[in-house]
C-alpha atoms as a PDB file:
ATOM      1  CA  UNK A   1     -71.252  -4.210 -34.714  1.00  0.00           C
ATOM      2  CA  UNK A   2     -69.169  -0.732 -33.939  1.00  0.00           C
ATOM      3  CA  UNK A   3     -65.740  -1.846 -32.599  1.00  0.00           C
ATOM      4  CA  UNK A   4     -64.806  -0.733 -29.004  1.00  0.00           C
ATOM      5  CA  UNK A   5     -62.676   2.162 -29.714  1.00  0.00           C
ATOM      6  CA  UNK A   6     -59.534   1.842 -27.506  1.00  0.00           C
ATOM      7  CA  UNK A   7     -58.904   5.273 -25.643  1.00  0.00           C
ATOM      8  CA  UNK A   8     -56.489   7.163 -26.645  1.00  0.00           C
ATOM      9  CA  UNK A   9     -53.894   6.114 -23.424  1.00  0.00           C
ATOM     10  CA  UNK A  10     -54.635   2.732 -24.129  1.00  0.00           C
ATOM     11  CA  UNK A  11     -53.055   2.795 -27.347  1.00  0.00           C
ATOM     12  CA  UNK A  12     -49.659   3.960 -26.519  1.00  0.00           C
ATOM     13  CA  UNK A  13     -47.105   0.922 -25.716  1.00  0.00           C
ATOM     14  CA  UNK A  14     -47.196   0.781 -22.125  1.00  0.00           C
ATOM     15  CA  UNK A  15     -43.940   2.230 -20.395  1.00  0.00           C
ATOM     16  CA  UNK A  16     -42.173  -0.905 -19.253  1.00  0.00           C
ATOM     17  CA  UNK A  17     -40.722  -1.408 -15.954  1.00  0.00           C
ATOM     18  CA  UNK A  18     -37.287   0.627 -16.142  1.00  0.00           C
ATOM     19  CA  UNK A  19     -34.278  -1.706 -16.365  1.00  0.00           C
ATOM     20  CA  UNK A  20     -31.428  -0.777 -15.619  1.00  0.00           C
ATOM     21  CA  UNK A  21     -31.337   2.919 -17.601  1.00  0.00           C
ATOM     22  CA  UNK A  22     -33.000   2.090 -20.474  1.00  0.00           C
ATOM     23  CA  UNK A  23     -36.744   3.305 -21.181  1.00  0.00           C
ATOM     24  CA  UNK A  24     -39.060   4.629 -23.845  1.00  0.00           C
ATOM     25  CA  UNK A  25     -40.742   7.845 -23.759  1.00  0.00           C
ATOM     26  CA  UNK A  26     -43.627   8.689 -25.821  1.00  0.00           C
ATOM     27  CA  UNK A  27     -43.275   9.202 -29.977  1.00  0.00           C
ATOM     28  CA  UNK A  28     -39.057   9.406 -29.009  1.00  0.00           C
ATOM     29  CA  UNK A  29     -36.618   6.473 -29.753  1.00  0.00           C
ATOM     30  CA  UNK A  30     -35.238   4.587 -26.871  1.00  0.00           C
ATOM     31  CA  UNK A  31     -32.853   6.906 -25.122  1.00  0.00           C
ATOM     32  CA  UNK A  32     -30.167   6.163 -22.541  1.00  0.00           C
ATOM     33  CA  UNK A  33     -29.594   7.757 -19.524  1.00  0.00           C
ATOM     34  CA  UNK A  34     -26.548   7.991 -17.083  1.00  0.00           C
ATOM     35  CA  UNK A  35     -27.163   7.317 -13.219  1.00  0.00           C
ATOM     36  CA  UNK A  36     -25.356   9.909 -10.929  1.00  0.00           C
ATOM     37  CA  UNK A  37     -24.726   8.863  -7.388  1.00  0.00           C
ATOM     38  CA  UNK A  38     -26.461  11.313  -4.734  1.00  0.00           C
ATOM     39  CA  UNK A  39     -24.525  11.903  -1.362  1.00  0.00           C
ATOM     40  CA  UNK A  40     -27.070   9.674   0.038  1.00  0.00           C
ATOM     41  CA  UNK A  41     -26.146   6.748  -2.092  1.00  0.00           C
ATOM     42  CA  UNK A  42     -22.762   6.632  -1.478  1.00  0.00           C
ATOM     43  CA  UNK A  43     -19.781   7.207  -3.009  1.00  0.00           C
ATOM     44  CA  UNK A  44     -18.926   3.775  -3.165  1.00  0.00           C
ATOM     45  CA  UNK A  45     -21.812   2.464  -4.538  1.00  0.00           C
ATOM     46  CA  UNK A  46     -20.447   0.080  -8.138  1.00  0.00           C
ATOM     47  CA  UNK A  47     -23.363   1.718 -10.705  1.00  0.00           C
ATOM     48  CA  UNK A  48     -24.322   0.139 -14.105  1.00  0.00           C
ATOM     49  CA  UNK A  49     -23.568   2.181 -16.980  1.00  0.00           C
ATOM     50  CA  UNK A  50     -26.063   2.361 -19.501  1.00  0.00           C
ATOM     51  CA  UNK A  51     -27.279  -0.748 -18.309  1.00  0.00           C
ATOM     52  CA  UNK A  52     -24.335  -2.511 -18.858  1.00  0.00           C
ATOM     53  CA  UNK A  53     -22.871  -5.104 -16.155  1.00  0.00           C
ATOM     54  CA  UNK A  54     -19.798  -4.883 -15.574  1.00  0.00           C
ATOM     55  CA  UNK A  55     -19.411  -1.014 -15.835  1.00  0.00           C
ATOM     56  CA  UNK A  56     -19.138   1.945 -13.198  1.00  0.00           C
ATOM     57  CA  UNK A  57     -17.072   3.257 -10.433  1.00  0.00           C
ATOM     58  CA  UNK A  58     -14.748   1.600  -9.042  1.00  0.00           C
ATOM     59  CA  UNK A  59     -15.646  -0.674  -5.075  1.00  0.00           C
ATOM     60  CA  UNK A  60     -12.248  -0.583  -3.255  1.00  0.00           C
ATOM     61  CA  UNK A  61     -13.985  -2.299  -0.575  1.00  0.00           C
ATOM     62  CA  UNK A  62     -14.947  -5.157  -3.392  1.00  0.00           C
ATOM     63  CA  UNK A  63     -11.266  -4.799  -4.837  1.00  0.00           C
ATOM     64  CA  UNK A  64      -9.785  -5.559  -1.137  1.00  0.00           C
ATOM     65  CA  UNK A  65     -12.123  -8.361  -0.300  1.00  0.00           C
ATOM     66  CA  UNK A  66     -10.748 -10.618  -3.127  1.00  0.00           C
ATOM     67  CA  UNK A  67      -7.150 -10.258  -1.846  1.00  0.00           C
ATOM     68  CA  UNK A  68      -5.664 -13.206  -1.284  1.00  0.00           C
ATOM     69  CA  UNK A  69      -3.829 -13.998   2.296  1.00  0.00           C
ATOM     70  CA  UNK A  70      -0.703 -16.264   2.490  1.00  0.00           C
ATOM     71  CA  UNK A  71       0.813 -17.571   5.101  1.00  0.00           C
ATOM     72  CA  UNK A  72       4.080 -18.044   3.785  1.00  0.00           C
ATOM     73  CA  UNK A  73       5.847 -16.348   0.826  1.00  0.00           C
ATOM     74  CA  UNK A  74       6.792 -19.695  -0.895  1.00  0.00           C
ATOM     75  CA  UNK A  75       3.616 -20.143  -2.619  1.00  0.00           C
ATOM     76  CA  UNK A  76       2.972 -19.404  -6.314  1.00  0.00           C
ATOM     77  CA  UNK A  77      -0.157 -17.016  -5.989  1.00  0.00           C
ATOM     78  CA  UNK A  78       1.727 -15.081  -3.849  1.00  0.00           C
ATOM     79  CA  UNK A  79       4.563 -14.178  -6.072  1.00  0.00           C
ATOM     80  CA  UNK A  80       1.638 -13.629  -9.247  1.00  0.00           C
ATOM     81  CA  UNK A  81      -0.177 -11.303  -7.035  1.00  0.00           C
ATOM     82  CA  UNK A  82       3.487  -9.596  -5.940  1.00  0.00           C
ATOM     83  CA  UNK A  83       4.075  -9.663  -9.979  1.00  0.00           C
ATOM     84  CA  UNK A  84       0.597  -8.215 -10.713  1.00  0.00           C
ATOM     85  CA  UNK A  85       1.460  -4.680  -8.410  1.00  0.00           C
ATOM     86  CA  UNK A  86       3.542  -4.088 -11.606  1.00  0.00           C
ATOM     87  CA  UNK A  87      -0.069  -3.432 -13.748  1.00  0.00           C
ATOM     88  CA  UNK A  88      -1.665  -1.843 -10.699  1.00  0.00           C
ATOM     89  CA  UNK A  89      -1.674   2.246 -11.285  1.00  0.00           C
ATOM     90  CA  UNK A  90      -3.039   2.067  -7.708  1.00  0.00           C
ATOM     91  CA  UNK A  91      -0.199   0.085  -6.276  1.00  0.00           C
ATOM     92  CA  UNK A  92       2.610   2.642  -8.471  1.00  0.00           C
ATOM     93  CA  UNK A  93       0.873   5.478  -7.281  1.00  0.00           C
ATOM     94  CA  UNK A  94       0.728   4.635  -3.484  1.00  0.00           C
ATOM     95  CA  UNK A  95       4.744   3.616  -3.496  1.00  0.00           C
ATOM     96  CA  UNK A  96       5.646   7.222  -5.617  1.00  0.00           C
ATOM     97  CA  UNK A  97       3.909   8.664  -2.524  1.00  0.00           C
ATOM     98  CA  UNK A  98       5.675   6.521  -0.299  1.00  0.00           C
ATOM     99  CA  UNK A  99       8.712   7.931  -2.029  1.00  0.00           C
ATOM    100  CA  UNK A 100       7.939  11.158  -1.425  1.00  0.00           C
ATOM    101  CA  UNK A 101       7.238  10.397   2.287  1.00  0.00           C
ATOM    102  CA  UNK A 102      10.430   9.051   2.592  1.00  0.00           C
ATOM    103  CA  UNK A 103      12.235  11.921   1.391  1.00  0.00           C
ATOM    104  CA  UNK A 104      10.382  14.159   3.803  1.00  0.00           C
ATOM    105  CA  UNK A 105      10.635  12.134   7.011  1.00  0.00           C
ATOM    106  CA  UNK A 106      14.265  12.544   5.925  1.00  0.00           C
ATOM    107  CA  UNK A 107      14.639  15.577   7.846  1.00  0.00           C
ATOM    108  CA  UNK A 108      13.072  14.644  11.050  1.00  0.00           C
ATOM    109  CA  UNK A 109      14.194  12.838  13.676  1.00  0.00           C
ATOM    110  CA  UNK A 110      13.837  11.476  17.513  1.00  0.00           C
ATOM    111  CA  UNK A 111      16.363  12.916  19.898  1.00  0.00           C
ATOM    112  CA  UNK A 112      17.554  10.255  21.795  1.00  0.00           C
ATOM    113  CA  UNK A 113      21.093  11.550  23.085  1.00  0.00           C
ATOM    114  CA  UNK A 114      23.578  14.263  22.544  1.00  0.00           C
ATOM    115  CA  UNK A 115      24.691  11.795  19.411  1.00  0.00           C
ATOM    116  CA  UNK A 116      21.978   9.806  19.066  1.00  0.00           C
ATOM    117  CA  UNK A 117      19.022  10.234  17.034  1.00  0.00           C
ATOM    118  CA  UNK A 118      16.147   7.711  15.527  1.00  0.00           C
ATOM    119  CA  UNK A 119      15.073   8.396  12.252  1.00  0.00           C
ATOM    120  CA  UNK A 120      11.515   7.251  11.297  1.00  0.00           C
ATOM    121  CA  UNK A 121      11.696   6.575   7.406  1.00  0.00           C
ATOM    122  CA  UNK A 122      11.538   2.778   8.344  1.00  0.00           C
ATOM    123  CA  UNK A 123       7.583   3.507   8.370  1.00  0.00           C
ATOM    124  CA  UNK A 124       7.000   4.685   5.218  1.00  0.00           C
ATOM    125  CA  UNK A 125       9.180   2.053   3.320  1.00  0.00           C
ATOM    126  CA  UNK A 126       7.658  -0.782   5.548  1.00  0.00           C
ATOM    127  CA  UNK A 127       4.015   1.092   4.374  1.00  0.00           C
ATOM    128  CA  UNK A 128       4.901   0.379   0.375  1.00  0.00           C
ATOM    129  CA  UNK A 129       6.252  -3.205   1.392  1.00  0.00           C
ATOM    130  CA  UNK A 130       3.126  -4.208   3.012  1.00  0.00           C
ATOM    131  CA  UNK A 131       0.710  -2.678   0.155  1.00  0.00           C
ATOM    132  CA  UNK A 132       2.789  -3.280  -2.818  1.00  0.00           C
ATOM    133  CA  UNK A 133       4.715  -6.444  -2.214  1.00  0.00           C
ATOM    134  CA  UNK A 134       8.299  -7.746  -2.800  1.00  0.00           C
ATOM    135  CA  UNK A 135       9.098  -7.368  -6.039  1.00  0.00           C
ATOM    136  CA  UNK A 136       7.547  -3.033  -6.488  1.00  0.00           C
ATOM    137  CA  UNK A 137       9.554  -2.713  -2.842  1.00  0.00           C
ATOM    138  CA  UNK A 138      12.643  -3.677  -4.383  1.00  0.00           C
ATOM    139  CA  UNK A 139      12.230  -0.992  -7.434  1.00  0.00           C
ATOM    140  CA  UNK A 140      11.382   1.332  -4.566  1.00  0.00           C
ATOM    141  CA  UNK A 141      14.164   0.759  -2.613  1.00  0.00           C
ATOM    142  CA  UNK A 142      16.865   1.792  -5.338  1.00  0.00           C
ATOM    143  CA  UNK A 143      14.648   5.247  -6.633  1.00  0.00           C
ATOM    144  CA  UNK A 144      13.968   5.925  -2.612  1.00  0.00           C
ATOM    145  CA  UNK A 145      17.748   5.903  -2.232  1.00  0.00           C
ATOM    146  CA  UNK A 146      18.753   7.329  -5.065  1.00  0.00           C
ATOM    147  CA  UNK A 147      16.103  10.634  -4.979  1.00  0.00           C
ATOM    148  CA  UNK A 148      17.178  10.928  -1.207  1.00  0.00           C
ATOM    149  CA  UNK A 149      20.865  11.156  -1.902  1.00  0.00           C
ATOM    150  CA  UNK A 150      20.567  13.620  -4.998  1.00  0.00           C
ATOM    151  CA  UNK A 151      18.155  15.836  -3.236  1.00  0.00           C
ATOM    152  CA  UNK A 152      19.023  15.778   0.962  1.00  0.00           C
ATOM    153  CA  UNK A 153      22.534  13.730   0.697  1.00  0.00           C
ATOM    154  CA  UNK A 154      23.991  15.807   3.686  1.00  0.00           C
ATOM    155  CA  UNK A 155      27.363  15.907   2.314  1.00  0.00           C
ATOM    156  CA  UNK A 156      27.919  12.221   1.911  1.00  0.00           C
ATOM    157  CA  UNK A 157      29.392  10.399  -0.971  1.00  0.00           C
ATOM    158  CA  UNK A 158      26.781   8.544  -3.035  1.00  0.00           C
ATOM    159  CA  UNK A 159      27.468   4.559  -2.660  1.00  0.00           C
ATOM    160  CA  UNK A 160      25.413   1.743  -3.815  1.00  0.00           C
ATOM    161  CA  UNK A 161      26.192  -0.216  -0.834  1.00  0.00           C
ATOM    162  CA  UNK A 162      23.365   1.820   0.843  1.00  0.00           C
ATOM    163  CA  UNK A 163      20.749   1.186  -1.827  1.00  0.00           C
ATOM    164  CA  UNK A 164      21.384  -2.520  -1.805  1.00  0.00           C
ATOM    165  CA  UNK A 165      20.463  -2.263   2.266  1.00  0.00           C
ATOM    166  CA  UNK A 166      17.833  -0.221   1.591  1.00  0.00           C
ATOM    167  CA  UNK A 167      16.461  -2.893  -1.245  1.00  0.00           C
ATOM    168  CA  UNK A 168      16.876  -5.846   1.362  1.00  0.00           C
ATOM    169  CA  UNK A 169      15.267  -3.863   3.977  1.00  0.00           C
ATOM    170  CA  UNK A 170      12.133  -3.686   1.888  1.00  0.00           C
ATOM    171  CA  UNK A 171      12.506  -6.714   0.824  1.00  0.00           C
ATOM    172  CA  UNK A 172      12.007  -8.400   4.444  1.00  0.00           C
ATOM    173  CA  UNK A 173       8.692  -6.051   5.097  1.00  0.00           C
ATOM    174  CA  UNK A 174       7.279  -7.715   2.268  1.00  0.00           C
ATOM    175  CA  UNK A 175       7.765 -11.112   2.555  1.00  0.00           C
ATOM    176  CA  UNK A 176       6.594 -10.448   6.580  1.00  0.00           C
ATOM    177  CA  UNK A 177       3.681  -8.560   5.878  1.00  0.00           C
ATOM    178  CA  UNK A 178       2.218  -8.567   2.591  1.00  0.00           C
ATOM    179  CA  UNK A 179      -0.690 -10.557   2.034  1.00  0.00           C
ATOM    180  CA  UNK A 180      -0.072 -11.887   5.438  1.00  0.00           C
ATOM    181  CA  UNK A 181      -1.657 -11.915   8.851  1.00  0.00           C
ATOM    182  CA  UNK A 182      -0.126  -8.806  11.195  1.00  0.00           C
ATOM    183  CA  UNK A 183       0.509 -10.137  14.287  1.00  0.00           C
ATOM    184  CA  UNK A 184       3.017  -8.887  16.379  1.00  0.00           C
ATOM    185  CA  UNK A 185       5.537 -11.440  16.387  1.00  0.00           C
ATOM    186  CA  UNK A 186       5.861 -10.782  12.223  1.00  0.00           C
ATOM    187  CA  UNK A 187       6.544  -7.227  13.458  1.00  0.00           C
ATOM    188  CA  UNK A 188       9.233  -8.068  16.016  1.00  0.00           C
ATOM    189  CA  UNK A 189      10.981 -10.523  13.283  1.00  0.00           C
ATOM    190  CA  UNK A 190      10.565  -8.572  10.847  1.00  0.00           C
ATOM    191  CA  UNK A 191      11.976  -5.078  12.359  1.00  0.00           C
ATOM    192  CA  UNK A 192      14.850  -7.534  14.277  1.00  0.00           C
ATOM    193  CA  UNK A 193      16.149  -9.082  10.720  1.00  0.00           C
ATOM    194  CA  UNK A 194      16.527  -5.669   9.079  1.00  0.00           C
ATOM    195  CA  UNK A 195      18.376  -4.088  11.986  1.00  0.00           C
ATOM    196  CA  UNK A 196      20.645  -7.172  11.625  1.00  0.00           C
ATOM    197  CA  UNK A 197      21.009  -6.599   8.392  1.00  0.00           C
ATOM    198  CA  UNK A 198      21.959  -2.401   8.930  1.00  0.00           C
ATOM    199  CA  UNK A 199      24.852  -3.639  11.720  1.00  0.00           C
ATOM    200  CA  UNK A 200      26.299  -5.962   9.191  1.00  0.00           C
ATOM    201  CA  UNK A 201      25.803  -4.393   6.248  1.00  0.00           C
ATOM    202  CA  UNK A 202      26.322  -0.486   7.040  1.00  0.00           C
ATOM    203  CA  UNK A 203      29.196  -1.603   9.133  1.00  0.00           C
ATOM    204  CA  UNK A 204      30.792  -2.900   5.933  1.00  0.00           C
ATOM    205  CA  UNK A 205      29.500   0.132   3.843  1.00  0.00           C
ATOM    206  CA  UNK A 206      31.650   2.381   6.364  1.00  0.00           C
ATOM    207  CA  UNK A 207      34.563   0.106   6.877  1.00  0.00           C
ATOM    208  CA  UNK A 208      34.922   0.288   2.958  1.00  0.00           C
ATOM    209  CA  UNK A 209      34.071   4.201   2.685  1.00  0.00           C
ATOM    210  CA  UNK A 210      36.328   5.578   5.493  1.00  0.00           C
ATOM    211  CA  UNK A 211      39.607   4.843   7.543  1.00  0.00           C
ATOM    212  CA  UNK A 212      38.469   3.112  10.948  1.00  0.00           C
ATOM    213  CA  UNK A 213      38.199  -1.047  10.699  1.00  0.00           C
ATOM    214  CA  UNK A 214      35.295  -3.037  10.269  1.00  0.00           C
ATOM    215  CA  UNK A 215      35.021  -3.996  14.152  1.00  0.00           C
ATOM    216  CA  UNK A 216      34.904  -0.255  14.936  1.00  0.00           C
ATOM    217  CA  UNK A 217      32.343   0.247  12.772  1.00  0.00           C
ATOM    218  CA  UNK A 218      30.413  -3.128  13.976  1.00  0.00           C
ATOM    219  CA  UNK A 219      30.320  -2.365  17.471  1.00  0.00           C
ATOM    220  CA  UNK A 220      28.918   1.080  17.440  1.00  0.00           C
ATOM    221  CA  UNK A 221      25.864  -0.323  14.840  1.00  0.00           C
ATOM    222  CA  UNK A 222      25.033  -3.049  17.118  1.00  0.00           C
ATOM    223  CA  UNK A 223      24.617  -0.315  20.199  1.00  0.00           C
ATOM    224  CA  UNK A 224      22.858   1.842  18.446  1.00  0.00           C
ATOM    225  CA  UNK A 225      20.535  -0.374  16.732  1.00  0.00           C
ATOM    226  CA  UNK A 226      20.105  -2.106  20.036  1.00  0.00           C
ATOM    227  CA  UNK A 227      18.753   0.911  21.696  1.00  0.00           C
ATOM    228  CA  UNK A 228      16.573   1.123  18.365  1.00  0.00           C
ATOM    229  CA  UNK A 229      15.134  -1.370  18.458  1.00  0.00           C
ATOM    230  CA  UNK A 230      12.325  -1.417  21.113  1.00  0.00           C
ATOM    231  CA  UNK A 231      11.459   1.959  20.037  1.00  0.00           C
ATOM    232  CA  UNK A 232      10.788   1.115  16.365  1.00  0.00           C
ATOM    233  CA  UNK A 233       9.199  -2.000  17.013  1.00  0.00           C
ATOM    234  CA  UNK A 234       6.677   0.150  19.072  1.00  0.00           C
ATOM    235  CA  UNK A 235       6.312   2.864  16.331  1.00  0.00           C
ATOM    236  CA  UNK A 236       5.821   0.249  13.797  1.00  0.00           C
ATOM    237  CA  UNK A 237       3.340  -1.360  15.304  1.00  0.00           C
ATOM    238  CA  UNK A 238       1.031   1.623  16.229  1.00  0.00           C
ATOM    239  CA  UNK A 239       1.016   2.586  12.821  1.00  0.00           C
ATOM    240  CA  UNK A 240      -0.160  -0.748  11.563  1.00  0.00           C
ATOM    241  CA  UNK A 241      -2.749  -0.384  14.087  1.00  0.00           C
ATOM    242  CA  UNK A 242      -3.893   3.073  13.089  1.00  0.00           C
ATOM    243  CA  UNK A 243      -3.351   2.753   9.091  1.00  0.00           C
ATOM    244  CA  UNK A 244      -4.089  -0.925   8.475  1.00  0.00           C
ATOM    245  CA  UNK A 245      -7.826  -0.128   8.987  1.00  0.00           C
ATOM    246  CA  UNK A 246      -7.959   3.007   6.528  1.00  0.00           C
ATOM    247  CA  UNK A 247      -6.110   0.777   3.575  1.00  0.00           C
ATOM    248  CA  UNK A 248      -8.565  -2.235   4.225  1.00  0.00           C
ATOM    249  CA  UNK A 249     -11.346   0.449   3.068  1.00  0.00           C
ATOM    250  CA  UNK A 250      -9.952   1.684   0.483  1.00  0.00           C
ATOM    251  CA  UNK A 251      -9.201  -1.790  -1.209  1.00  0.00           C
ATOM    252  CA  UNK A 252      -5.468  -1.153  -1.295  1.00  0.00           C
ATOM    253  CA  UNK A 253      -4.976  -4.462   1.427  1.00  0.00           C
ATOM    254  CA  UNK A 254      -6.759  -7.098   2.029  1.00  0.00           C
ATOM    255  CA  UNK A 255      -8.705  -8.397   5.787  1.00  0.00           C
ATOM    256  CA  UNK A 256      -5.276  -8.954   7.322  1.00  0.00           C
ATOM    257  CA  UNK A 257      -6.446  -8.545  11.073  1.00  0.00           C
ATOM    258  CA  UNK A 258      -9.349 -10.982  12.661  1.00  0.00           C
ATOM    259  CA  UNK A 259     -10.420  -8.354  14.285  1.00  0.00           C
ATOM    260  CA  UNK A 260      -9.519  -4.781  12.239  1.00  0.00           C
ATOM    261  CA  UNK A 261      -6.827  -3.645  14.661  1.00  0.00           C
ATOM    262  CA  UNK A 262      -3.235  -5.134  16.072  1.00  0.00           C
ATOM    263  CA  UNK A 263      -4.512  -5.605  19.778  1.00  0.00           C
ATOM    264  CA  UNK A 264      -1.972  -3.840  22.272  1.00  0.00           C
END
């Protein structure tokens, strides 16, 4: 009996279901291909490479969501996360532009009074605090001070007094805000303690540097950091509002507001 002859499409293997990017094409040897992400996929979209978990571009969103929040700085995970910023390129990068920022915000100010003005580099140091933790703010501190001085010093001696206020300044946005809740008592304590900290401190720093007495020098900070004060706390706060968002999505913090924005 004449065998059924198989057609001719019959008897090429089948083209399996496509997996991932692998597939087999007719008399060729398996071949890989690369998936490129259209502008209607995404550009966030994690892709396999070569069919490959594990392998792609990079989710900030997915990065962000398995922050950790803390709601004190006395726990272990939290200083191992603030440890980790050290290995993060994105956490280095952000505070050298934070650096930068500083530096530039250097030469504006608010006008307050005839002898009175409000400078606003607060926001860009309490910025690298909150994304980059303690222990990067306190490296930041010392090269913020130390590039300001060297590059828009205004005549003044160079002291390390400065950088040590700078350093504690940082210091307290961290352990207030980073990997924490924003609320906006942590923004009034947090803005209060290092306004203390310039009255005492810079008071010192002067008292050391040039001829009037400590108590001169103490009396005029606490005005003037008085009158600060409401202002920066408001400043400070609408930029949390505004920024927090925009750093959630790109993975850089984690959910740190209930409801994506510091209610007013």
């Amino acid at each position: 009996m004449r065998p059924n002859r198989q057609s001719r499409s019959a008897r090429v293997n089948p083209v399996p279901e496509k997996r991932g990017v692998v597939f087999r094409t007719k008399g060729l040897d398996p071949q890989c291909a690369f998936r490129i992400p259209l502008p209607h996929m995404g550009a966030r979209r994690t892709l396999p490479l070569c069919g490959i978990s594990g392998y792609g571009l990079p989710n900030p969103q997915k990065e962000g969501f398995f922050m950790s929040l803390y709601s004190q700085p006395f726990a272990s995970g939290y200083w191992r996360e603030a440890l980790g910023s050290f290995r993060s390129l994105r956490s280095l990068t952000f505070s050298a532009v934070m650096i930068a920022a500083c530096i530039v915000l250097s030469h504006f100010y608010i006008p307050l009074h005839e002898s009175l003005t409000l400078s606003v580099t607060f926001l860009a140091r309490a910025l690298c605090s909150l994304v980059c933790g303690p222990l990067v703010a306190m490296v930041f501190a010392v090269a913020e001070d130390t590039l300001s001085f060297f590059l828009s010093s205004g005549g003044y001696p160079y002291f390390p007094g400065y950088a040590l206020t700078t350093l504690l300044g940082c210091m307290t946005y961290a352990l207030f805000f980073y990997r924490a809740r924003i609320t906006w008592r942590r923004i009034i304590l947090a803005k209060t303690l290092t306004n203390i900290q310039n009255i005492f401190l810079g008071s010192l720093w002067s008292a050391m540097l040039y001829s009037k007495g400590y108590l001169y020098y103490l009396s005029t900070s606490a005005v003037k950091n008085l009158v600060y004060l409401p202002l920066q706390i408001l400043m400070l706060g609408l930029m949390l509002r505004y920024v927090l968002p925009a750093l959630r999505r790109q993975g850089l913090v984690p959910q740190q507001l209930s409801d994506g924005r510091i209610p007013l």
